[in-house]
N, C-alpha and C. Protein backbone atom coordinates (compact mmCIF):
# COMPACT_ATOMS: atom_id res chain seq x y z
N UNK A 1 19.38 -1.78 -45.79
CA UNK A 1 18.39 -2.70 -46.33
C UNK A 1 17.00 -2.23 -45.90
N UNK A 2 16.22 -2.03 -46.90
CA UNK A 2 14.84 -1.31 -46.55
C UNK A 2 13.97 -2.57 -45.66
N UNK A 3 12.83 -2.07 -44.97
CA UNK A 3 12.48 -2.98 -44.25
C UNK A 3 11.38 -3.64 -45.43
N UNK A 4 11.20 -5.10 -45.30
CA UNK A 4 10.18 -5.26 -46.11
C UNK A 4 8.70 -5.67 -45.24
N UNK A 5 7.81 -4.77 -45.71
CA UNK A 5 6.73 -4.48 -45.00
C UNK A 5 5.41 -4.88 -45.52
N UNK A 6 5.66 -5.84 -46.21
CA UNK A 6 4.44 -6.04 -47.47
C UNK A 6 3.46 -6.41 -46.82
N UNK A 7 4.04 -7.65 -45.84
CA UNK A 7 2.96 -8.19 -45.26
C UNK A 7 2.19 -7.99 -44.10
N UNK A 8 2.50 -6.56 -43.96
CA UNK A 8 1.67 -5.49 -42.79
C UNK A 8 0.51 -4.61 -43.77
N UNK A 9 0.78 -4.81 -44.86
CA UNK A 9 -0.33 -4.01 -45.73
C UNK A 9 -1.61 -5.21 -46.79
N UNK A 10 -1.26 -6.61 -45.95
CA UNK A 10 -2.52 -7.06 -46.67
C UNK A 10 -3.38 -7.14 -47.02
N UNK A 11 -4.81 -6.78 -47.57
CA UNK A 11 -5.65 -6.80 -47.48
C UNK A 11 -6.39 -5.13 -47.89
N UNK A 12 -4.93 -4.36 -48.21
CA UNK A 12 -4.99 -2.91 -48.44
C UNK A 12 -5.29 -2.85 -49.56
N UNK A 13 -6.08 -1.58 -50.08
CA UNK A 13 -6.32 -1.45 -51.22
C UNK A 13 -5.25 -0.37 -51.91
N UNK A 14 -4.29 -0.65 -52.98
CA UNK A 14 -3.32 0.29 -53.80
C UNK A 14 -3.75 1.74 -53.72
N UNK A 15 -2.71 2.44 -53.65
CA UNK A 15 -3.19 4.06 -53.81
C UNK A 15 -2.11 4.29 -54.77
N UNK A 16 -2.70 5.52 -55.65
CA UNK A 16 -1.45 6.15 -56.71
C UNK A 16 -0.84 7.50 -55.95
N UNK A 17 -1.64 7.76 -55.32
CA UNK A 17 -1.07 8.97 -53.72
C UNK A 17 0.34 8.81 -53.78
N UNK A 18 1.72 9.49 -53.84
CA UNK A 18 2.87 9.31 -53.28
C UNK A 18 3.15 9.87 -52.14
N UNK A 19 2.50 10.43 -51.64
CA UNK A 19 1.84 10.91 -49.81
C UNK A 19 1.40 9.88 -48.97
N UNK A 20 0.80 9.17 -49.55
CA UNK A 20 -0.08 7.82 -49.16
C UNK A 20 0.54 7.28 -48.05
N UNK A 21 0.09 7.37 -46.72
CA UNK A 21 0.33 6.64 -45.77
C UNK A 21 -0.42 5.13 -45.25
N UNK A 22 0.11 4.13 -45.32
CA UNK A 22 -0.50 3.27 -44.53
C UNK A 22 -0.33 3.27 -43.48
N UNK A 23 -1.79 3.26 -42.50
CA UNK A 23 -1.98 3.52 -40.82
C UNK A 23 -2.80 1.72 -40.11
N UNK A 24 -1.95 1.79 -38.94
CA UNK A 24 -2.18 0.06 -39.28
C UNK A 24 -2.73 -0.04 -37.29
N UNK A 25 -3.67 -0.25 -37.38
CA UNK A 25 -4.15 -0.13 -36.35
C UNK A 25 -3.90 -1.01 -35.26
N UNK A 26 -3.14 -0.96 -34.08
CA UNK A 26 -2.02 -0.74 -33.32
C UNK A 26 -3.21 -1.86 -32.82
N UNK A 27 -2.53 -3.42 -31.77
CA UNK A 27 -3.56 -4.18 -31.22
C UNK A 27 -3.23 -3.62 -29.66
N UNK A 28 -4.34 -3.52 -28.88
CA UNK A 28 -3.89 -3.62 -27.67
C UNK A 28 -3.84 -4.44 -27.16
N UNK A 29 -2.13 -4.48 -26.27
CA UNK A 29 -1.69 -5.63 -25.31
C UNK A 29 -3.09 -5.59 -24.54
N UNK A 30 -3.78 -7.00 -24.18
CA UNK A 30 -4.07 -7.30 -22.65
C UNK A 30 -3.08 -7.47 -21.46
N UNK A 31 -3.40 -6.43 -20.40
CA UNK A 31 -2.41 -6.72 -19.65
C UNK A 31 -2.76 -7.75 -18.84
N UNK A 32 -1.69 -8.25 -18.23
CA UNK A 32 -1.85 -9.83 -17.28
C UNK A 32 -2.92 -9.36 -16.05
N UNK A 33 -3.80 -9.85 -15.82
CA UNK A 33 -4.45 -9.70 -14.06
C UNK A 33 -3.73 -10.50 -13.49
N UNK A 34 -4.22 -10.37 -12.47
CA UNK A 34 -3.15 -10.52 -10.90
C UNK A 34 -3.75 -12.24 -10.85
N UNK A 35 -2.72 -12.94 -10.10
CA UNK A 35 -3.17 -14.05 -10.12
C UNK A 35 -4.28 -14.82 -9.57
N UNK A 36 -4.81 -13.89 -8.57
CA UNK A 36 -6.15 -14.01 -7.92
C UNK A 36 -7.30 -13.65 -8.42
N UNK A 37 -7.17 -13.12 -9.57
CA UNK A 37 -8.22 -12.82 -10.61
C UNK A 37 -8.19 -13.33 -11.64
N UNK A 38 -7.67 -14.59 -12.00
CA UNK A 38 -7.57 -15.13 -13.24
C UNK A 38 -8.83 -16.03 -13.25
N UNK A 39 -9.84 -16.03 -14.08
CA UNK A 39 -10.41 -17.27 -14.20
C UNK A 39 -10.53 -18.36 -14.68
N UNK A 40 -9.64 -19.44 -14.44
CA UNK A 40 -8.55 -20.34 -14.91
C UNK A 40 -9.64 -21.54 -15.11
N UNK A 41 -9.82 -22.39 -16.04
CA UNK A 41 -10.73 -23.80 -15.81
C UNK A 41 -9.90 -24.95 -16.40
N UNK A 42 -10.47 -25.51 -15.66
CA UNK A 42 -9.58 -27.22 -16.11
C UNK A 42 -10.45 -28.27 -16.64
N UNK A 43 -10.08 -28.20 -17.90
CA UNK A 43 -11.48 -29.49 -18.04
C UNK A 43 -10.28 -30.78 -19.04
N UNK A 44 -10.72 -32.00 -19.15
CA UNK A 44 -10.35 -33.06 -19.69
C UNK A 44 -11.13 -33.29 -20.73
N UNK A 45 -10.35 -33.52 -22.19
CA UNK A 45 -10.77 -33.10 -23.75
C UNK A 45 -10.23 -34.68 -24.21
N UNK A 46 -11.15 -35.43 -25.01
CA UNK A 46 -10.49 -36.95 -25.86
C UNK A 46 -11.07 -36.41 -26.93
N UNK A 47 -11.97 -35.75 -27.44
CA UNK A 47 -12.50 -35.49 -28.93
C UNK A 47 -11.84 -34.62 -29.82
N UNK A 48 -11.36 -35.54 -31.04
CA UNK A 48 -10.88 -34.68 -31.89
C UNK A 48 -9.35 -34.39 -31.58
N UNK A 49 -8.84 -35.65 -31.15
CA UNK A 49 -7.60 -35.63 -30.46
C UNK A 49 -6.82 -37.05 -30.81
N UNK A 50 -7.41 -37.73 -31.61
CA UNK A 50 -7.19 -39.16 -31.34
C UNK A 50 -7.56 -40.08 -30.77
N UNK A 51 -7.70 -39.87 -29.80
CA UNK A 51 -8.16 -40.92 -28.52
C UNK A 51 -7.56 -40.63 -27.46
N UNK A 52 -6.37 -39.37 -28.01
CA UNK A 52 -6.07 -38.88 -26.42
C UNK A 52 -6.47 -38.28 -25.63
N UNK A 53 -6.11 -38.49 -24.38
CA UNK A 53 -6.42 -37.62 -23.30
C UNK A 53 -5.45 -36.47 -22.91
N UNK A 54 -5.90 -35.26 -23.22
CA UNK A 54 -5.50 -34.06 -22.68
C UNK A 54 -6.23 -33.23 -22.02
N UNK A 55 -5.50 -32.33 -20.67
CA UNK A 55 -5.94 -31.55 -19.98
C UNK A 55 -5.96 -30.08 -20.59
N UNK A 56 -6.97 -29.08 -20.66
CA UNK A 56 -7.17 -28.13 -21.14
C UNK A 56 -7.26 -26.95 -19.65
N UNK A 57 -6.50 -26.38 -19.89
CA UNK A 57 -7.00 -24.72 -18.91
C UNK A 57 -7.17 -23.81 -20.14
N UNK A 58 -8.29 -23.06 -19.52
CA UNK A 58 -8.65 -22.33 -20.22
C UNK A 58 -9.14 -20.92 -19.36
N UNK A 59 -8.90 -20.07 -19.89
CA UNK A 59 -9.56 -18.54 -19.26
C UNK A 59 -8.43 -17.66 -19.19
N UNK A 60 -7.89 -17.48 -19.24
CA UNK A 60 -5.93 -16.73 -19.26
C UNK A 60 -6.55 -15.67 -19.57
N UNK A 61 -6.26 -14.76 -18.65
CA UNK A 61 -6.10 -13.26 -19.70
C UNK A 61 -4.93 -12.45 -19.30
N UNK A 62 -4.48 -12.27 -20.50
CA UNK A 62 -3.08 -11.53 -20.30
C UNK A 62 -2.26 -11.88 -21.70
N UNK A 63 -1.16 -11.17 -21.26
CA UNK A 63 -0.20 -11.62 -22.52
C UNK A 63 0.28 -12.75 -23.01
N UNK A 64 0.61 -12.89 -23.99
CA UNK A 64 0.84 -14.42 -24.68
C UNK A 64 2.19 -14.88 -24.17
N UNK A 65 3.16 -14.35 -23.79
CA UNK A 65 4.17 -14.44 -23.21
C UNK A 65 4.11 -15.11 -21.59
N UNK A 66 3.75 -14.34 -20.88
CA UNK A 66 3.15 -14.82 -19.23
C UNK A 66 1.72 -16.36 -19.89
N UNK A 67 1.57 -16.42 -20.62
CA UNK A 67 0.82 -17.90 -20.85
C UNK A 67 1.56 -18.61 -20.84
N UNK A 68 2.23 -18.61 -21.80
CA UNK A 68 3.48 -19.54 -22.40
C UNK A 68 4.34 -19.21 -20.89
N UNK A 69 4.65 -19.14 -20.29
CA UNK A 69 5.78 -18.52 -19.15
C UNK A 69 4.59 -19.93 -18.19
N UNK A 70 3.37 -19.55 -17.75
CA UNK A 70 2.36 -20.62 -17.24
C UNK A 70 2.84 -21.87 -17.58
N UNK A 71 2.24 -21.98 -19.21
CA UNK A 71 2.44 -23.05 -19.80
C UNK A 71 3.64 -24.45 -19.53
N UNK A 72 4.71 -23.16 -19.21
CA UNK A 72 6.08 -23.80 -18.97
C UNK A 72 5.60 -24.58 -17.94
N UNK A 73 5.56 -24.10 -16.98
CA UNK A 73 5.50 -23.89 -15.32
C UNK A 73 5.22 -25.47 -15.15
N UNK A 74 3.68 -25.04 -15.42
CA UNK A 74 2.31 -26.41 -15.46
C UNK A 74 3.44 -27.73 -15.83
N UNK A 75 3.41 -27.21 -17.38
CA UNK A 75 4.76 -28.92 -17.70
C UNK A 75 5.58 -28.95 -17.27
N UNK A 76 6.62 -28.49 -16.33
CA UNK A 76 7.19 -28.74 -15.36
C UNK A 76 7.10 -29.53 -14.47
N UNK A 77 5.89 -28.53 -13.95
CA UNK A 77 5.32 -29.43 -12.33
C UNK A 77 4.78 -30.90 -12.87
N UNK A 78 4.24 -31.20 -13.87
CA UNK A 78 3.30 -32.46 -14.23
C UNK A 78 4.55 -33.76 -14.79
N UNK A 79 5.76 -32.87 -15.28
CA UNK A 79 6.60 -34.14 -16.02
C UNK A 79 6.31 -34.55 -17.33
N UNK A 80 5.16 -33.81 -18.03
CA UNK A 80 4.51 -34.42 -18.95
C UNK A 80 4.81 -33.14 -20.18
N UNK A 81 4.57 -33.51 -21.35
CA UNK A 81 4.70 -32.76 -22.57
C UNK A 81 3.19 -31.74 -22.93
N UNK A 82 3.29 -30.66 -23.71
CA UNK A 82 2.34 -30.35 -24.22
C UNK A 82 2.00 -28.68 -25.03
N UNK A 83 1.51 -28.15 -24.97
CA UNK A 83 1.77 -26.85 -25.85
C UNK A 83 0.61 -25.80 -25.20
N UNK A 84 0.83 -24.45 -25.74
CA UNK A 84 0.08 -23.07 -26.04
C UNK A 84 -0.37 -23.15 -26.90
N UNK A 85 -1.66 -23.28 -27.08
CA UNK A 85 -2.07 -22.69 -29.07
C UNK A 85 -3.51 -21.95 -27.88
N UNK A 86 -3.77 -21.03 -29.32
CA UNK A 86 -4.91 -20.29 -29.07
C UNK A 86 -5.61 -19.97 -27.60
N UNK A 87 -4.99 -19.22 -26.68
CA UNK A 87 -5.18 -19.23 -25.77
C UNK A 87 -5.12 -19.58 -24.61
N UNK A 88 -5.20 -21.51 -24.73
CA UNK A 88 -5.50 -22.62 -24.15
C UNK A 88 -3.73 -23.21 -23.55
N UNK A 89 -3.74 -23.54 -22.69
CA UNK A 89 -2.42 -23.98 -22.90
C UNK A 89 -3.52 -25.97 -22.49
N UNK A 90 -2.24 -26.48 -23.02
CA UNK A 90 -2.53 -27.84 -23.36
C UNK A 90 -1.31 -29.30 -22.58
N UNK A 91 -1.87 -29.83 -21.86
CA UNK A 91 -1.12 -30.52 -21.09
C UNK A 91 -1.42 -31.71 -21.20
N UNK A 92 -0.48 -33.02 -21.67
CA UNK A 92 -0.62 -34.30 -22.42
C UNK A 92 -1.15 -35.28 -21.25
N UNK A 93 -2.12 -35.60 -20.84
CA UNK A 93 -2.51 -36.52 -19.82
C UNK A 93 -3.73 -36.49 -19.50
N UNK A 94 -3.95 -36.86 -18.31
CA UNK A 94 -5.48 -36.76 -17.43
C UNK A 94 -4.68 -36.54 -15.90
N UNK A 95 -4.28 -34.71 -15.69
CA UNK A 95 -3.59 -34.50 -14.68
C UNK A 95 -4.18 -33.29 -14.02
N UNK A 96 -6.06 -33.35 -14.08
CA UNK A 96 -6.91 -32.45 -13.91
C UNK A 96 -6.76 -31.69 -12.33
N UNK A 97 -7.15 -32.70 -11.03
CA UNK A 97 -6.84 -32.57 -9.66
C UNK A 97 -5.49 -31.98 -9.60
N UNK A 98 -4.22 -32.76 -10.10
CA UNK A 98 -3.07 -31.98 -10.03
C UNK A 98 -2.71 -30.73 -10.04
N UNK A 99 -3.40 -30.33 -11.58
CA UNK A 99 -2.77 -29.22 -12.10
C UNK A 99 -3.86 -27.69 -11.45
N UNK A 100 -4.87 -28.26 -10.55
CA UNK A 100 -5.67 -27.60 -9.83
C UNK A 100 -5.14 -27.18 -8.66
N UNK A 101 -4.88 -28.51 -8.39
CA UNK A 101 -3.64 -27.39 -6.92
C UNK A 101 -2.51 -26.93 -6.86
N UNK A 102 -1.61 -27.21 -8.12
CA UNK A 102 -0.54 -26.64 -8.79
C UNK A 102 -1.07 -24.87 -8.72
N UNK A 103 -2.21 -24.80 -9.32
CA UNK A 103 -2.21 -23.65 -9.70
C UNK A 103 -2.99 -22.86 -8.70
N UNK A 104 -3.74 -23.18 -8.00
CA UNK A 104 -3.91 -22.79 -6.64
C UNK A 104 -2.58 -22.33 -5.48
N UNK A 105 -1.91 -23.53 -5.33
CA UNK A 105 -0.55 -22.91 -4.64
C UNK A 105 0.47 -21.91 -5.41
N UNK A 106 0.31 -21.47 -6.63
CA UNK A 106 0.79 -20.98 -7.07
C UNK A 106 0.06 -19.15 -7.50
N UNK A 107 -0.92 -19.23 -6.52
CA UNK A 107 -1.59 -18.15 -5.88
C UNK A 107 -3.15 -17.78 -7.18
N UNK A 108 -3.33 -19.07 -8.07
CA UNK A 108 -4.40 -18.82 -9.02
C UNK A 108 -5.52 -19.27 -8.12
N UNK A 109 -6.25 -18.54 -7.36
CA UNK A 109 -6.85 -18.76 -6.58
C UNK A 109 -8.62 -19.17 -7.52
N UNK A 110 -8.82 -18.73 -8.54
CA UNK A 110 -10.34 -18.91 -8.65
C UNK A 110 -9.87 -20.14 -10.11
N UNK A 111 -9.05 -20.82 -10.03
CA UNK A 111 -8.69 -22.16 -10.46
C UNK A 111 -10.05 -23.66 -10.21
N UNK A 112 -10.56 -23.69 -11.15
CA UNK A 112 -11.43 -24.79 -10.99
C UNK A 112 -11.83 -25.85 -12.21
């Protein structure tokens, strides 16, 4: 079964070339920094949310995998529900102090 690849060539313009290679420019992984170099922030978000209150960290750099792997962690330790999108991981409450020394003992040292 051929692979179907269509949607790695979007935005390409057709060639009549039967040589024609499409070259698809490779993203580079960010690799994870060490946990003492993360610059992690915690802020508390109600706008554009409903009226809820959620905790936001923000500053991650690294792979989307080790976020989400965080992400877990955090809702773990808190008991509470919440998600990864765009960077941000997202934690359902007002569990700001908490999730500050969560992530401090958990060696994110420039956590604030």
């Amino acid at each position: 079964m051929k692979k179907n690849d269509w949607k790695d060539r979007l935005n390409i313009v057709y060639s009549t070339n039967p040589d024609f290679r499409y070259e698809q420019e490779g993203e580079d992984k960010a690799e994870t920094l060490d946990k003492n170099k993360q610059p992690l922030r915690v802020n508390i978000e109600k706008k554009g949310r409903g009226g809820k209150t959620v905790t936001v960290i923000k500053g991650f750099i690294g792979t989307e995998d080790d976020l989400k792997e965080l992400g877990k962690l955090l809702k773990t330790k808190c008991g509470t529900g919440g998600s990864v999108k765009e960077g941000e991981i997202l934690i359902q409450g007002d569990f700001k102090q908490r999730l500050v020394e969560i992530l401090r003992n958990e060696g994110y040292t420039q956590a604030k």
